[in-house]
C-alpha atoms as a PDB file:
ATOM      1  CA  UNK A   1      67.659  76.015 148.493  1.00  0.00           C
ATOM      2  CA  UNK A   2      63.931  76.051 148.965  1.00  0.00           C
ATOM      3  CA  UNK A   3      64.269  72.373 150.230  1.00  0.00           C
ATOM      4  CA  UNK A   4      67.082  73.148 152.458  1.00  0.00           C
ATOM      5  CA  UNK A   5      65.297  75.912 153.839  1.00  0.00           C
ATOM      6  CA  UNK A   6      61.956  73.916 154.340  1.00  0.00           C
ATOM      7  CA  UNK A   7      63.872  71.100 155.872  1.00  0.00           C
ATOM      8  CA  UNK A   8      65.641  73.691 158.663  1.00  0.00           C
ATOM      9  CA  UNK A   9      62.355  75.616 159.406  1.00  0.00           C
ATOM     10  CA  UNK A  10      60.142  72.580 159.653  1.00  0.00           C
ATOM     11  CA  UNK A  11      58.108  71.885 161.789  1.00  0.00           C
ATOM     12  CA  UNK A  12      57.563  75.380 162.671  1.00  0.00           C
ATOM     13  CA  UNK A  13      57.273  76.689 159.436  1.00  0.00           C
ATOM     14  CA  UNK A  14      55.442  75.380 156.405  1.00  0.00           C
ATOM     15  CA  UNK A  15      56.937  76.021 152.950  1.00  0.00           C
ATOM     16  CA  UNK A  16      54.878  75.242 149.737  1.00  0.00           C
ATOM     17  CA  UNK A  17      55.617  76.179 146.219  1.00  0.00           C
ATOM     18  CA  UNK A  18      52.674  76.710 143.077  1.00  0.00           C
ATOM     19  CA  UNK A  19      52.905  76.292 139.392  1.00  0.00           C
ATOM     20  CA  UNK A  20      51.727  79.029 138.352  1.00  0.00           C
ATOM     21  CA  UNK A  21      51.616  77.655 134.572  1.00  0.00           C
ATOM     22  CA  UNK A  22      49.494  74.876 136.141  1.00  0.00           C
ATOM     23  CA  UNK A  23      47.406  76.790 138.610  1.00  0.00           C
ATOM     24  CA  UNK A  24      46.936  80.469 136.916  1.00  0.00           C
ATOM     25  CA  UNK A  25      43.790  81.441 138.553  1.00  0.00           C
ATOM     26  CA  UNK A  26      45.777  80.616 142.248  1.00  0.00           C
ATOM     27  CA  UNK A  27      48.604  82.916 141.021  1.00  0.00           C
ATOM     28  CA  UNK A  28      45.904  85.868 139.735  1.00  0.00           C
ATOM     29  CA  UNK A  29      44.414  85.224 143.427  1.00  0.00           C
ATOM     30  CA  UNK A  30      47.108  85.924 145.498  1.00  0.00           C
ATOM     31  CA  UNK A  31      48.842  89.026 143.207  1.00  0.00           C
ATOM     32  CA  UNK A  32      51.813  87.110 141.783  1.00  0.00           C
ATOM     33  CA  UNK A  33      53.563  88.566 138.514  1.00  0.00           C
ATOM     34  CA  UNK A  34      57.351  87.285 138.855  1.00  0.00           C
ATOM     35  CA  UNK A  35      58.969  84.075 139.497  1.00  0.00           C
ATOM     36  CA  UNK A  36      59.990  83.723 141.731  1.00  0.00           C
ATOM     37  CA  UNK A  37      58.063  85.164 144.365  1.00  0.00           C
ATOM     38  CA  UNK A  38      57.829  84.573 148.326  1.00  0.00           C
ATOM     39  CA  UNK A  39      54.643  85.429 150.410  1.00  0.00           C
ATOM     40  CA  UNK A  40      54.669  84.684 154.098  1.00  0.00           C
ATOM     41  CA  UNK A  41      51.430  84.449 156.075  1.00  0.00           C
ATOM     42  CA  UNK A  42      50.179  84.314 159.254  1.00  0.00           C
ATOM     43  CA  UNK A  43      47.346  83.202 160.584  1.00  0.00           C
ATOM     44  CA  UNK A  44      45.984  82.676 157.134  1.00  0.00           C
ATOM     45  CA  UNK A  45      47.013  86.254 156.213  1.00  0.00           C
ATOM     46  CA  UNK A  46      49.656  87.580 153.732  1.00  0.00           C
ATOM     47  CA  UNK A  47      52.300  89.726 155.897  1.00  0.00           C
ATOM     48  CA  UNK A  48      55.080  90.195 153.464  1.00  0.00           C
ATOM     49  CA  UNK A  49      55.676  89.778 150.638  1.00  0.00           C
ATOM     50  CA  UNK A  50      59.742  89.189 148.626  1.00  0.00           C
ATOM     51  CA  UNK A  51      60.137  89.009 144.608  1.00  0.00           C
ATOM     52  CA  UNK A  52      63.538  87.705 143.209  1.00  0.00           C
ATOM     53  CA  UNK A  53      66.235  85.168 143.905  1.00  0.00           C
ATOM     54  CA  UNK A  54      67.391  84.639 147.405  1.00  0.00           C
ATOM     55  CA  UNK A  55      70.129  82.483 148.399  1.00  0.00           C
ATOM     56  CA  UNK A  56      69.565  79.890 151.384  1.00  0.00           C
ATOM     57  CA  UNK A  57      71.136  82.571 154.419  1.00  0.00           C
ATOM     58  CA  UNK A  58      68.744  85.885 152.954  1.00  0.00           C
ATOM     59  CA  UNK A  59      65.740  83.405 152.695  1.00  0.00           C
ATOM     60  CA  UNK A  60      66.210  81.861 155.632  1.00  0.00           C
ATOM     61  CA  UNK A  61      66.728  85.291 156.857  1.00  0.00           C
ATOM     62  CA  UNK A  62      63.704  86.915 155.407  1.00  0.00           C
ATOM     63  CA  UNK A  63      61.262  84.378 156.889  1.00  0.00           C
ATOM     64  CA  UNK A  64      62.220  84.094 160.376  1.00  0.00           C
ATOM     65  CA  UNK A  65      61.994  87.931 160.133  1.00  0.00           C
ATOM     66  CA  UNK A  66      58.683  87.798 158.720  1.00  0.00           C
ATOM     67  CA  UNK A  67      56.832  84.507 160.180  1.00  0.00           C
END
């Protein structure tokens, strides 16, 4: 779904994704605790913030509302 979403949203919208098990001290940076989690940001700051599975429509639907 992440893909699907990425693919709809681009080019306005830039989705990336972290390993936390490979990156640790970016995950301690930036707060996260569950997988998964969602952080949106604008202009280089975090403005919300959405732990738990979402399926395509309520992500899709919690980023436009947030981005």
């Amino acid at each position: 779904m992440y893909e699907q979403a990425a693919v709809e949203l681009a080019p306005n919208v830039r989705l990336a994704k972290l390993n936390t098990e490979a990156e640790p001290d970016i995950a301690t940076r930036f707060g996260i605790r569950g997988i998964p989690t969602v952080i949106a940001f604008k202009n280089g700051r975090e403005v919300a913030r959405q732990s738990g599975a979402m399926d395509l429509p309520a992500l899709l639907g919690w980023i436009k509302a947030n981005v």
